[in-house]
PDB file of N, CA and C in Angstrom:
ATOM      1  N   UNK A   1     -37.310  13.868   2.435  1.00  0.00           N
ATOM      2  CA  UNK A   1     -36.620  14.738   1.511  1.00  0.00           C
ATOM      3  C   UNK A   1     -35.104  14.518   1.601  1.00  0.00           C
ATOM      4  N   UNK A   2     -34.936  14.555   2.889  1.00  0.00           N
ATOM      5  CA  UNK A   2     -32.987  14.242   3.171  1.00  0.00           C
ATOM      6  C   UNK A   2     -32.698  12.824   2.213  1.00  0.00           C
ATOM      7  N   UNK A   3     -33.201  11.913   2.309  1.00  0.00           N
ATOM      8  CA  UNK A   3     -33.237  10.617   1.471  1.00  0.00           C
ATOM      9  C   UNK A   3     -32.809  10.907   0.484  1.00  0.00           C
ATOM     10  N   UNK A   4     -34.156  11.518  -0.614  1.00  0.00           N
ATOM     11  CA  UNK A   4     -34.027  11.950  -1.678  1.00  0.00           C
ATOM     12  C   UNK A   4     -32.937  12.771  -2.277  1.00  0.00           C
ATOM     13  N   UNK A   5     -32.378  13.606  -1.385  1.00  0.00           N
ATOM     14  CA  UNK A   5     -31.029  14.285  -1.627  1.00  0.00           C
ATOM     15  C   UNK A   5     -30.124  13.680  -1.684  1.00  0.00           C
ATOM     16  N   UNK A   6     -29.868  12.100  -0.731  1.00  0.00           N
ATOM     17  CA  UNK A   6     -28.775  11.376  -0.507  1.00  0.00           C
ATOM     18  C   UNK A   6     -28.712  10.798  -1.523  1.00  0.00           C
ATOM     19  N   UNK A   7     -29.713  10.048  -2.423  1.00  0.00           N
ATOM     20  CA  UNK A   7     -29.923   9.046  -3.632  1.00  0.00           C
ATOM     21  C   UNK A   7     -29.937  10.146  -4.000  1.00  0.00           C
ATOM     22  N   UNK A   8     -30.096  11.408  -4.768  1.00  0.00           N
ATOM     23  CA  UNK A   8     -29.841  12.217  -5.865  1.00  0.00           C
ATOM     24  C   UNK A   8     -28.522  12.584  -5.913  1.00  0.00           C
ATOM     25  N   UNK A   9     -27.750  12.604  -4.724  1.00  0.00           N
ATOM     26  CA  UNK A   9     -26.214  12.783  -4.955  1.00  0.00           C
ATOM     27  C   UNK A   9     -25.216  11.768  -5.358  1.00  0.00           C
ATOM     28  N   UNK A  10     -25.643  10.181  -4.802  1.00  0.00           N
ATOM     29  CA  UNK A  10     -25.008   9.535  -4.956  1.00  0.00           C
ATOM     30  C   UNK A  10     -25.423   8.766  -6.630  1.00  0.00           C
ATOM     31  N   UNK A  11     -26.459   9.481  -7.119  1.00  0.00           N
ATOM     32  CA  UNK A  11     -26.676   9.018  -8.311  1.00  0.00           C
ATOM     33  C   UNK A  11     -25.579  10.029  -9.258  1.00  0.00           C
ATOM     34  N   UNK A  12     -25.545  11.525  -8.973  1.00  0.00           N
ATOM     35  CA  UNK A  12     -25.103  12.317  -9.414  1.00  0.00           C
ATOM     36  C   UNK A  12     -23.592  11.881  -9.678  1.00  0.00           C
ATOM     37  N   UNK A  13     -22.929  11.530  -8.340  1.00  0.00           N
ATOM     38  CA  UNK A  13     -21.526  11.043  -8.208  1.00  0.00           C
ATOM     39  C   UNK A  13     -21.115   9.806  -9.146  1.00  0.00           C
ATOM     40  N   UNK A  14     -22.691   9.214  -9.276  1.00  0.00           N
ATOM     41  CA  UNK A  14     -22.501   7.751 -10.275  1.00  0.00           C
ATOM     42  C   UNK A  14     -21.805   8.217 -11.587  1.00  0.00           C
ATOM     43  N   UNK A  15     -22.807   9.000 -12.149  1.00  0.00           N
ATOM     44  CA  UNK A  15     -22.585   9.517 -13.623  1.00  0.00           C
ATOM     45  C   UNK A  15     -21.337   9.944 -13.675  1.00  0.00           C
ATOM     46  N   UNK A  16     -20.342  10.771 -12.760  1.00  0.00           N
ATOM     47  CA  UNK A  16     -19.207  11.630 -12.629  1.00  0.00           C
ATOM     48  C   UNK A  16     -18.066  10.758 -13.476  1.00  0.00           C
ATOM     49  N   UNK A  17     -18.484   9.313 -12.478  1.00  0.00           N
ATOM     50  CA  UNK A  17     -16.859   8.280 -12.792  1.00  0.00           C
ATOM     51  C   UNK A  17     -17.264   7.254 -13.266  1.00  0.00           C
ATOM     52  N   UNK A  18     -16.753   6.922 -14.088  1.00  0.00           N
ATOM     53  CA  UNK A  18     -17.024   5.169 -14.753  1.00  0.00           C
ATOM     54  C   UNK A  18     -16.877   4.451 -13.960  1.00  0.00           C
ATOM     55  N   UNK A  19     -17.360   3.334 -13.786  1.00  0.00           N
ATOM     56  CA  UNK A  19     -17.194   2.006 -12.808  1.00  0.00           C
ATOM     57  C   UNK A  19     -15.610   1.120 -12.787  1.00  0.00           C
ATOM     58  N   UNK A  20     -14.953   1.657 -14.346  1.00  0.00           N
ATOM     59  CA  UNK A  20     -13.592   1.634 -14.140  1.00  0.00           C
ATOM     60  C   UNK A  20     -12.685   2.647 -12.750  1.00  0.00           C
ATOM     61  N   UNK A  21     -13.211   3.276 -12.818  1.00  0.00           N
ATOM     62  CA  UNK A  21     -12.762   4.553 -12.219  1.00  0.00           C
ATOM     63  C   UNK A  21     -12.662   4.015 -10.117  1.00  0.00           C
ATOM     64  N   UNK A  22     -14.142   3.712 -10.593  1.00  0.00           N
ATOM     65  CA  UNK A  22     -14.072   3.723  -9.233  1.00  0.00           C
ATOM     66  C   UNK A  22     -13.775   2.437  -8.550  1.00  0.00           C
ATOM     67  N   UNK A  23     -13.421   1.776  -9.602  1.00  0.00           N
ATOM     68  CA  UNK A  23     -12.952   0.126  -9.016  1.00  0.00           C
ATOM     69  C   UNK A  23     -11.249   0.635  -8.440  1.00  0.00           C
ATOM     70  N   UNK A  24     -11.114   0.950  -9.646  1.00  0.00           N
ATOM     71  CA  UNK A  24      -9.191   1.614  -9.133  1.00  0.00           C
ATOM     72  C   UNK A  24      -9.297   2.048  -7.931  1.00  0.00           C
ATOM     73  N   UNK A  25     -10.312   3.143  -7.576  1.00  0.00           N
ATOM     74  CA  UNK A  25      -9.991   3.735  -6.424  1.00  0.00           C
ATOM     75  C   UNK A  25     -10.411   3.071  -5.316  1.00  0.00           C
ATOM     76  N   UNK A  26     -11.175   1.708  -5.689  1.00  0.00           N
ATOM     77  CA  UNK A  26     -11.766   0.924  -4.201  1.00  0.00           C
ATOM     78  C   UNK A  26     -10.238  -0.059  -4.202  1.00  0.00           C
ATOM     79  N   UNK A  27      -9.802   0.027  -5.241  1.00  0.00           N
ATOM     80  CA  UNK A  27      -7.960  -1.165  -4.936  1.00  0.00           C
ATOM     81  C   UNK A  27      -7.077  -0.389  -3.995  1.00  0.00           C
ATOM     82  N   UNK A  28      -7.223   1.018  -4.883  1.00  0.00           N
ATOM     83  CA  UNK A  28      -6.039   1.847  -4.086  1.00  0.00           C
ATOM     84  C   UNK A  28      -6.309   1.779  -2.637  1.00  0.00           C
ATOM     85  N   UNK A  29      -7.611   2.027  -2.156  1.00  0.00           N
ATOM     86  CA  UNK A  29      -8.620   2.483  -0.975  1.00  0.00           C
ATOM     87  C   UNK A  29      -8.020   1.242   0.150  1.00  0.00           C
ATOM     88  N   UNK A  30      -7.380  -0.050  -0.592  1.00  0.00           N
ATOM     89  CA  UNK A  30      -7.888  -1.506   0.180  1.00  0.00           C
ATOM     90  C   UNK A  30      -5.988  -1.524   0.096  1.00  0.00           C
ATOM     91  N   UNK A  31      -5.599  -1.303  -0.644  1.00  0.00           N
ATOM     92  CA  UNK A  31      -3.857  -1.286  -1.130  1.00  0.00           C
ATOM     93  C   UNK A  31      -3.351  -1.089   1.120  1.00  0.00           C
ATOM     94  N   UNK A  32      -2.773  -2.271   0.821  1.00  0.00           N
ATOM     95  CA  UNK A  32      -1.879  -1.713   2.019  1.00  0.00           C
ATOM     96  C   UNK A  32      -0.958  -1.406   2.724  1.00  0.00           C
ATOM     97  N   UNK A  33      -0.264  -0.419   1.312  1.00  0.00           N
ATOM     98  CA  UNK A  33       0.306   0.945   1.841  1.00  0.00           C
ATOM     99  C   UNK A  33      -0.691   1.631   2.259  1.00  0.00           C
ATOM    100  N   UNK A  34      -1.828   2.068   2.358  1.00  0.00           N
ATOM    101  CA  UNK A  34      -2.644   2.887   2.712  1.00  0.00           C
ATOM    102  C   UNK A  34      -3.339   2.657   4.011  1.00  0.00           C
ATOM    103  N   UNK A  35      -3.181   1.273   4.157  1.00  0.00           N
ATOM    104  CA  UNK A  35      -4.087   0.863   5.032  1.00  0.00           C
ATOM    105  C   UNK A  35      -3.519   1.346   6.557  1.00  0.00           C
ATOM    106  N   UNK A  36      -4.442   1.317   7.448  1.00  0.00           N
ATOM    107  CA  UNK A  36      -3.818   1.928   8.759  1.00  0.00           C
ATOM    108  C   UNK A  36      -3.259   2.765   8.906  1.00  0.00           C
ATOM    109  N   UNK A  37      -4.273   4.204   9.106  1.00  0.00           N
ATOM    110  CA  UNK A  37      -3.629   5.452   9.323  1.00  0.00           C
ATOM    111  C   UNK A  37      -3.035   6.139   8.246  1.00  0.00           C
ATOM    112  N   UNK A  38      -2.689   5.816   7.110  1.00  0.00           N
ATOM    113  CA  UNK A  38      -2.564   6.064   5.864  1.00  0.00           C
ATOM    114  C   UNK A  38      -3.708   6.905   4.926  1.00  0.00           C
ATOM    115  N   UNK A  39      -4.464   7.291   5.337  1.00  0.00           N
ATOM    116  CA  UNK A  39      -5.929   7.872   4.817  1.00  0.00           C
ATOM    117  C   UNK A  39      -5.532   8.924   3.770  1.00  0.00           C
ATOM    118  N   UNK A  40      -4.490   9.611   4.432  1.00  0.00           N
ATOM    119  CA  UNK A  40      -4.418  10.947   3.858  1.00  0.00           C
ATOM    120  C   UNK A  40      -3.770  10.934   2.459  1.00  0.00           C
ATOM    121  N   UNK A  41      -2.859   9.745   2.437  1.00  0.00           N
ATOM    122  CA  UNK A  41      -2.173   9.160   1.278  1.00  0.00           C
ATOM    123  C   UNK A  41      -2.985   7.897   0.393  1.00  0.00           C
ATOM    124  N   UNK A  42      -3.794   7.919   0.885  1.00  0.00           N
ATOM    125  CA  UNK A  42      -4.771   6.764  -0.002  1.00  0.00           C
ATOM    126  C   UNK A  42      -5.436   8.350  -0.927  1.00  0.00           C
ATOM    127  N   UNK A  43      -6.041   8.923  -0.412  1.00  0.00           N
ATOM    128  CA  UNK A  43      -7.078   9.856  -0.738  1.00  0.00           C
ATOM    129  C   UNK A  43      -6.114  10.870  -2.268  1.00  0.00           C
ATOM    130  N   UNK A  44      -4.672  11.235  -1.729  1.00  0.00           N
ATOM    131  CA  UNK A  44      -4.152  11.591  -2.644  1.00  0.00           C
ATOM    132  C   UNK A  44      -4.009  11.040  -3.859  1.00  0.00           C
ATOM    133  N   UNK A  45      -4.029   9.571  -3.593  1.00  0.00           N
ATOM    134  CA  UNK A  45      -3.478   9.312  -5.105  1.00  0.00           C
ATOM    135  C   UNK A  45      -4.716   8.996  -5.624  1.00  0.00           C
ATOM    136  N   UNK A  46      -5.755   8.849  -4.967  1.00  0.00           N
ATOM    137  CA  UNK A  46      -7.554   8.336  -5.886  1.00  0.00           C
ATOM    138  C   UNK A  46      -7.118  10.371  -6.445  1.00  0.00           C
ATOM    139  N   UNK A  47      -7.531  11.040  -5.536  1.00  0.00           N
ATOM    140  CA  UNK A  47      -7.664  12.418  -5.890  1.00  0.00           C
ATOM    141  C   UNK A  47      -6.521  12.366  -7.221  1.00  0.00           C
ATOM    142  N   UNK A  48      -5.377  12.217  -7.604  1.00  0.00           N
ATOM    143  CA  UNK A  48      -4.544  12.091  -8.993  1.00  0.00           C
ATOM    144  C   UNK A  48      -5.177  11.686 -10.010  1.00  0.00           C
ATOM    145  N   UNK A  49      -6.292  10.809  -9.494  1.00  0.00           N
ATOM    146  CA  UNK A  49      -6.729   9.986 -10.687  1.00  0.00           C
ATOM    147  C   UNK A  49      -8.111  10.691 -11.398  1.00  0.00           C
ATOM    148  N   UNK A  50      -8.810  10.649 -10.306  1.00  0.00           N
ATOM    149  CA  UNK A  50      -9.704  12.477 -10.996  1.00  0.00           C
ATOM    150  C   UNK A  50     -10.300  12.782  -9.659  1.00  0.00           C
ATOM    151  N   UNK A  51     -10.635  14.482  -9.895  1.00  0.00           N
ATOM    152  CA  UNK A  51     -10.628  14.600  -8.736  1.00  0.00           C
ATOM    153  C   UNK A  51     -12.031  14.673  -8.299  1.00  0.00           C
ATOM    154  N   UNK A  52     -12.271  14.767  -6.670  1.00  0.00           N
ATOM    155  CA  UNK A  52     -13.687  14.239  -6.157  1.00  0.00           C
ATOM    156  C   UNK A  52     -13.743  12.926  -6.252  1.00  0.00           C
ATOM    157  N   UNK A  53     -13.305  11.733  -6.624  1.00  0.00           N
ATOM    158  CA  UNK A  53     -13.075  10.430  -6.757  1.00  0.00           C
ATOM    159  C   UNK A  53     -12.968   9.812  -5.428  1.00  0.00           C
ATOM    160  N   UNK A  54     -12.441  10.425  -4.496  1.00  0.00           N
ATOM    161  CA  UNK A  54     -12.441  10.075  -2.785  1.00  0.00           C
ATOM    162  C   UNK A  54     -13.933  10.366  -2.448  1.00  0.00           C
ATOM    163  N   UNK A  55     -14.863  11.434  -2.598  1.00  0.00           N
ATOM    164  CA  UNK A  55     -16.085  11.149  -2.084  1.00  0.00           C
ATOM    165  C   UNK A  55     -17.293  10.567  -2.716  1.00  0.00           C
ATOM    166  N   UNK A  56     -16.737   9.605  -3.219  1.00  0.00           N
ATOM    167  CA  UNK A  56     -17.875   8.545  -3.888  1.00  0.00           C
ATOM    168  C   UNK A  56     -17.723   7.774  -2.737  1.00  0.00           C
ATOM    169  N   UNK A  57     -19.472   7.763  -2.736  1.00  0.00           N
ATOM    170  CA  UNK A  57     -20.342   6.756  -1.539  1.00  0.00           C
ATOM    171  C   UNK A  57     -19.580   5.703  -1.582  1.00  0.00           C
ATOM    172  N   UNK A  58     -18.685   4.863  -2.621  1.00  0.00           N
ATOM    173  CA  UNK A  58     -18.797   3.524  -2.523  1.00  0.00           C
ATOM    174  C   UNK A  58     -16.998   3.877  -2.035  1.00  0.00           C
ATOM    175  N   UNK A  59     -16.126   4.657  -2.045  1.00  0.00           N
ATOM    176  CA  UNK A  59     -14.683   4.748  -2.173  1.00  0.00           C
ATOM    177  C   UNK A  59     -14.490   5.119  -0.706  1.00  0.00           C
ATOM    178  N   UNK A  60     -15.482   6.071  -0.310  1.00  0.00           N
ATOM    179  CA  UNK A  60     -15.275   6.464   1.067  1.00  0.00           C
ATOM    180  C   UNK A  60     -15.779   6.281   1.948  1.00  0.00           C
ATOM    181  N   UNK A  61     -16.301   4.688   1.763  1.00  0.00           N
ATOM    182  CA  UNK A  61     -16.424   3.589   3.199  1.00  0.00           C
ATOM    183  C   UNK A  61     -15.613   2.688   3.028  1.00  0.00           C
ATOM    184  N   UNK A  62     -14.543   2.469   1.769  1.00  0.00           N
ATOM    185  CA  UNK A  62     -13.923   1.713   1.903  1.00  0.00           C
ATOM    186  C   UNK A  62     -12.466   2.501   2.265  1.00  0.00           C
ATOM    187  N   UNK A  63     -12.514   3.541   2.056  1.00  0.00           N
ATOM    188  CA  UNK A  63     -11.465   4.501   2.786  1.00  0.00           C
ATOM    189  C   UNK A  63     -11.948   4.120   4.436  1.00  0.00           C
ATOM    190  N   UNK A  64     -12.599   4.364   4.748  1.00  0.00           N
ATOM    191  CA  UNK A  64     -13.091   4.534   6.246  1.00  0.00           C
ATOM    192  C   UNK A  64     -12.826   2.870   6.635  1.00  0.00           C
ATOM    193  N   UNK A  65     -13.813   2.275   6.012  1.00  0.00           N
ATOM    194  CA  UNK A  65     -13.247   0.817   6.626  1.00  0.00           C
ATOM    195  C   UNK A  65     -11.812  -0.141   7.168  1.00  0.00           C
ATOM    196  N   UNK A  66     -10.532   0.397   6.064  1.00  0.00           N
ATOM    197  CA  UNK A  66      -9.040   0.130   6.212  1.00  0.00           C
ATOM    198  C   UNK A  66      -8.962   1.122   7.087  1.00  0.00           C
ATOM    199  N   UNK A  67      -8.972   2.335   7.351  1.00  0.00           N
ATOM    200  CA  UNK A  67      -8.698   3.162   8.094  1.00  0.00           C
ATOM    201  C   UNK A  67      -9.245   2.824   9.902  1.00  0.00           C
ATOM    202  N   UNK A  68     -10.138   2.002  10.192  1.00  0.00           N
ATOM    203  CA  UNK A  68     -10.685   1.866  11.355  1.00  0.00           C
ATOM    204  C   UNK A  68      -9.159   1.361  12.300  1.00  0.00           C
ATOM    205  N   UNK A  69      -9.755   2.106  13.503  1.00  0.00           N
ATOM    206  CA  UNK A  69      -8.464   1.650  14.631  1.00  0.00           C
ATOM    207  C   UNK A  69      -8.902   0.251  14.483  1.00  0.00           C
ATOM    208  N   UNK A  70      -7.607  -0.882  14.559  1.00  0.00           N
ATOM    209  CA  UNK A  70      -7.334  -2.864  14.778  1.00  0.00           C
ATOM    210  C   UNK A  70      -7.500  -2.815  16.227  1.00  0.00           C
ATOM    211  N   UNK A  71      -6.403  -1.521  17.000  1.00  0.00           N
ATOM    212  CA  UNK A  71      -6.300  -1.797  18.663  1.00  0.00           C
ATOM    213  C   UNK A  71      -7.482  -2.020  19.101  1.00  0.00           C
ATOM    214  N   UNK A  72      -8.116  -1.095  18.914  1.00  0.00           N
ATOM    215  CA  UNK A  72      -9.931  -1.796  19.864  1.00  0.00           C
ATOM    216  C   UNK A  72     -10.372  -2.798  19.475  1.00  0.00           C
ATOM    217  N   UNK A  73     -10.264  -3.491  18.465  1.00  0.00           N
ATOM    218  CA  UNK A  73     -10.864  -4.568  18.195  1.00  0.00           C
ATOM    219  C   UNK A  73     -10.058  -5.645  18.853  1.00  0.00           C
ATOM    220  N   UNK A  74      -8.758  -5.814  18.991  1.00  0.00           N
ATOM    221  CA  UNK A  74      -7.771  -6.567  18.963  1.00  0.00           C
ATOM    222  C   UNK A  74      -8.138  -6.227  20.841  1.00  0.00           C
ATOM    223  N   UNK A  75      -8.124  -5.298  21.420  1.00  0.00           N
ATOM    224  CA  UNK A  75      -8.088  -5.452  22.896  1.00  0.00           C
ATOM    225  C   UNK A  75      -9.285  -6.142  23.408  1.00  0.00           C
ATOM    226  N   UNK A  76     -10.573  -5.882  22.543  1.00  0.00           N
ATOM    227  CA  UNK A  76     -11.901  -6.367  23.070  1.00  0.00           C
ATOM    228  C   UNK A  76     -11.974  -8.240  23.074  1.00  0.00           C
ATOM    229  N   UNK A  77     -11.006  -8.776  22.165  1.00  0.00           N
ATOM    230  CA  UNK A  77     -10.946  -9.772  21.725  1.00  0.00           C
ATOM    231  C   UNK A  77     -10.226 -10.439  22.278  1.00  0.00           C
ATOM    232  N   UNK A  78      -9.192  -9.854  23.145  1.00  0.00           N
ATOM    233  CA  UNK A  78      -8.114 -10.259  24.252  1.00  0.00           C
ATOM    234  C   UNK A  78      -9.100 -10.196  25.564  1.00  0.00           C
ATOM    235  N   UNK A  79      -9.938  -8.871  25.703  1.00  0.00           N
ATOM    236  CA  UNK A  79     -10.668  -8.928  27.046  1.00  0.00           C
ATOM    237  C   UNK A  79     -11.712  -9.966  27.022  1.00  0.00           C
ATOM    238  N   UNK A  80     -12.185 -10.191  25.666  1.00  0.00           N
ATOM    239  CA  UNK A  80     -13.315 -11.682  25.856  1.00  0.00           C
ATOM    240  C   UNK A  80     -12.907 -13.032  25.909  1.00  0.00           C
ATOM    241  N   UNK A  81     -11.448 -13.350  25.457  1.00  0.00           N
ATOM    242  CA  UNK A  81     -11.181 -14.471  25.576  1.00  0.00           C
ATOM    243  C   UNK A  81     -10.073 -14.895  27.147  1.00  0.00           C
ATOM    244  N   UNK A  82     -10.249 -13.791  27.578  1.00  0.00           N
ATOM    245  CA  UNK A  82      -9.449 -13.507  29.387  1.00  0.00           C
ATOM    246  C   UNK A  82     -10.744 -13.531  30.370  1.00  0.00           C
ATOM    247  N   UNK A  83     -12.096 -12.922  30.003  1.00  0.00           N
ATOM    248  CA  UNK A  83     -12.685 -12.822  30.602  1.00  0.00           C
ATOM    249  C   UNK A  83     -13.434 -13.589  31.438  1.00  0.00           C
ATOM    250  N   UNK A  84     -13.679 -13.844  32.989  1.00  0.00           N
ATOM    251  CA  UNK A  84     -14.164 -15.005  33.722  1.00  0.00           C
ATOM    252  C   UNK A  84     -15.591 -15.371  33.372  1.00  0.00           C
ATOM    253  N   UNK A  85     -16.127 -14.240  32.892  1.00  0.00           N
ATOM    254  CA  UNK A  85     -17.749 -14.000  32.499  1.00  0.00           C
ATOM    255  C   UNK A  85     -17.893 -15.301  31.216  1.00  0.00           C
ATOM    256  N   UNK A  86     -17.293 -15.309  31.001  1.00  0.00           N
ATOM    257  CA  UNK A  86     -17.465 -15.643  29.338  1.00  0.00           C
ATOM    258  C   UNK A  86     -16.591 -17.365  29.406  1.00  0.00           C
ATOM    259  N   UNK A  87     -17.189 -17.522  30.277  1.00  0.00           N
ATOM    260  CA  UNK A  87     -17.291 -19.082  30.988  1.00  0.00           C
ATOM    261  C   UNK A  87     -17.705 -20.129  29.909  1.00  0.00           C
ATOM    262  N   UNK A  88     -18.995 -19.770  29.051  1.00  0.00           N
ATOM    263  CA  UNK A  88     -19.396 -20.797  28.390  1.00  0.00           C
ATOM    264  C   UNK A  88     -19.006 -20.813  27.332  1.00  0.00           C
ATOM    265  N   UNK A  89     -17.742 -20.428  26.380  1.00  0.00           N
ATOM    266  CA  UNK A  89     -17.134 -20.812  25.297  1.00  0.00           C
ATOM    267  C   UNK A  89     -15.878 -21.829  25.843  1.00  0.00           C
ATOM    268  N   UNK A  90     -15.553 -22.040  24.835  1.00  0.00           N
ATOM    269  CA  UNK A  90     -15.149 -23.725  25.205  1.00  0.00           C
ATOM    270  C   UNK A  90     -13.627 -22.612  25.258  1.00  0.00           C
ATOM    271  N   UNK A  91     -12.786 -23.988  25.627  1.00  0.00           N
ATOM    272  CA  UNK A  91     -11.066 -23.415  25.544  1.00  0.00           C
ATOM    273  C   UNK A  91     -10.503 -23.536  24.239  1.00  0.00           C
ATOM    274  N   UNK A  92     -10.999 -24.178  23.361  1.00  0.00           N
ATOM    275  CA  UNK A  92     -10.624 -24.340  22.028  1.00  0.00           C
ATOM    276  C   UNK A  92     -10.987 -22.053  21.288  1.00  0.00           C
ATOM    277  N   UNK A  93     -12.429 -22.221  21.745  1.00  0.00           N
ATOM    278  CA  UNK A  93     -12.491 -20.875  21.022  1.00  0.00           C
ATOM    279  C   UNK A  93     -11.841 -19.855  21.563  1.00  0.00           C
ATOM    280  N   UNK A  94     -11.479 -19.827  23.444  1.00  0.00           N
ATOM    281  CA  UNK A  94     -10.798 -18.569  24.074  1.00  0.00           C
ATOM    282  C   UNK A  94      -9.418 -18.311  23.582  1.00  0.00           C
ATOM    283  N   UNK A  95      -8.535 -20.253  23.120  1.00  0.00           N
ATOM    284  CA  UNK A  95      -7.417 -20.167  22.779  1.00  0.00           C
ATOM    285  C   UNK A  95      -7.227 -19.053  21.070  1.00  0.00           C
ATOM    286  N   UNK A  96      -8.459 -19.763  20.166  1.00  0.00           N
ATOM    287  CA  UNK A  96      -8.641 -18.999  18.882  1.00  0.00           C
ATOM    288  C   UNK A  96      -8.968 -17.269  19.422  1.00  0.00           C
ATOM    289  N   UNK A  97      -9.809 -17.049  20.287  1.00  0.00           N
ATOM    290  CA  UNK A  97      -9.912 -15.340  20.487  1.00  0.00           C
ATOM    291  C   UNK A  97      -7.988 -14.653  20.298  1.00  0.00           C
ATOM    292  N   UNK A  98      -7.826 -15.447  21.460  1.00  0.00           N
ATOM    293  CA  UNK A  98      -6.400 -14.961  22.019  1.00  0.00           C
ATOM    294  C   UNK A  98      -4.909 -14.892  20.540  1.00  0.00           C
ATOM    295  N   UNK A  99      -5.205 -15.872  19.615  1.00  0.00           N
ATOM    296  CA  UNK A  99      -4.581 -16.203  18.445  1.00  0.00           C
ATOM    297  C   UNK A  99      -4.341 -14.858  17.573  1.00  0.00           C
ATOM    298  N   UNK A 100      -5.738 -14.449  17.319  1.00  0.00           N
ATOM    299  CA  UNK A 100      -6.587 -13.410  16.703  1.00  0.00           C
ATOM    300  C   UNK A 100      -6.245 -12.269  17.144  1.00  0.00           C
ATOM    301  N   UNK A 101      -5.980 -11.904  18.678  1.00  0.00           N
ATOM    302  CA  UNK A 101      -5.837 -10.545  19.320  1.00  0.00           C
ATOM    303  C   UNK A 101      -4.324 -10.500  18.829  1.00  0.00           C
ATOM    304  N   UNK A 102      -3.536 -11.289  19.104  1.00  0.00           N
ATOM    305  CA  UNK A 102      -2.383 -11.584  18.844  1.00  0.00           C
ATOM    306  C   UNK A 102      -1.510 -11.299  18.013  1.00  0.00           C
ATOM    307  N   UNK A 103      -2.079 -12.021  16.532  1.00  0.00           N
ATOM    308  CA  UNK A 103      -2.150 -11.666  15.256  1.00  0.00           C
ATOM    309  C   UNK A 103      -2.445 -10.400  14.653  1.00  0.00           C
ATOM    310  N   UNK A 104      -3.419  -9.715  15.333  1.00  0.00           N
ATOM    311  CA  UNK A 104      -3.880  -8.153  14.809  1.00  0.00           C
ATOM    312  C   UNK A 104      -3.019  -7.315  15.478  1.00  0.00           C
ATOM    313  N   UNK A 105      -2.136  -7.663  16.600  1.00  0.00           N
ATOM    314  CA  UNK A 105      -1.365  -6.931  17.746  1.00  0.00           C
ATOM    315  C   UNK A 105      -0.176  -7.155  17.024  1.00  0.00           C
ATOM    316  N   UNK A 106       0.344  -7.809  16.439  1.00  0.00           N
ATOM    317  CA  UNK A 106       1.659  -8.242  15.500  1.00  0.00           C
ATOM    318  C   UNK A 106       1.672  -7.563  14.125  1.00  0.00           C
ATOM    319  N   UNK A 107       1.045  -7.435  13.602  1.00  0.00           N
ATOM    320  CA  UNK A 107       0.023  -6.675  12.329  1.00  0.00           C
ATOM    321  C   UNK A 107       0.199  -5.485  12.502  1.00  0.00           C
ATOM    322  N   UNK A 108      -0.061  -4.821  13.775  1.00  0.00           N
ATOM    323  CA  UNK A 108      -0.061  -3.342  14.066  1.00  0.00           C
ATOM    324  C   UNK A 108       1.272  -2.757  14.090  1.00  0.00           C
ATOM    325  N   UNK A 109       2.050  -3.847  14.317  1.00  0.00           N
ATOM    326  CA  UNK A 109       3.768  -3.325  14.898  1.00  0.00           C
ATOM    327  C   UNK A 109       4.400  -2.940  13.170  1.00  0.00           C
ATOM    328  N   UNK A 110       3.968  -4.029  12.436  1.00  0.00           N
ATOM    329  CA  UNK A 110       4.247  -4.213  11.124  1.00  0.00           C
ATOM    330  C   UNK A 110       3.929  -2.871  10.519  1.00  0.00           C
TER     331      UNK A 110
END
């Protein structure tokens, strides 16, 4: 039954906004001024455009997705390419891990 409620809402939410509608708000959603920690100001300006437009299934995982903390990813990626365990990747890929942590750690300052 919970199912059925989830597909009856997100069908419901379909009909609400045109597929114009909600493309804008998956640009704004991905736009990055918004991106990183910015949530609250992504959400405002979809919400300008009509409102309830932020909780469409498809707008508010892509809200959630830009919004995810980089640091954990970026530290796990520094701890696997440092790590003694992790012996059997070559030095070509530990050097690329380390590139990557790097890059997302430079990104963040930005």
């Amino acid at each position: 039954m919970e199912r059925f409620n989830t597909f009856l809402e997100a069908t419901i939410a379909e009909e609400k906004f045109t597929p114009k509608e909600i493309k804008m708000a998956i640009g704004i959603a991905s736009d990055k001024k918004y991106a990183k920690g910015n949530m609250t100001g992504a959400v405002k300006a979809i919400e300008k455009m009509k409102k309830g437009l932020s909780d469409h299934p498809q707008v508010s995982a892509v809200l959630r997705r830009q919004n995810e903390s980089t640091d954990a990813y970026a530290a796990s990626l520094d701890k696997m390419a440092k790590d003694k365990a992790v012996k059997s990747i070559s030095d070509k890929d530990r050097k690329t891990l380390i590139k990557i942590a790097q890059m997302l750690a430079k990104e963040k300052r930005n």
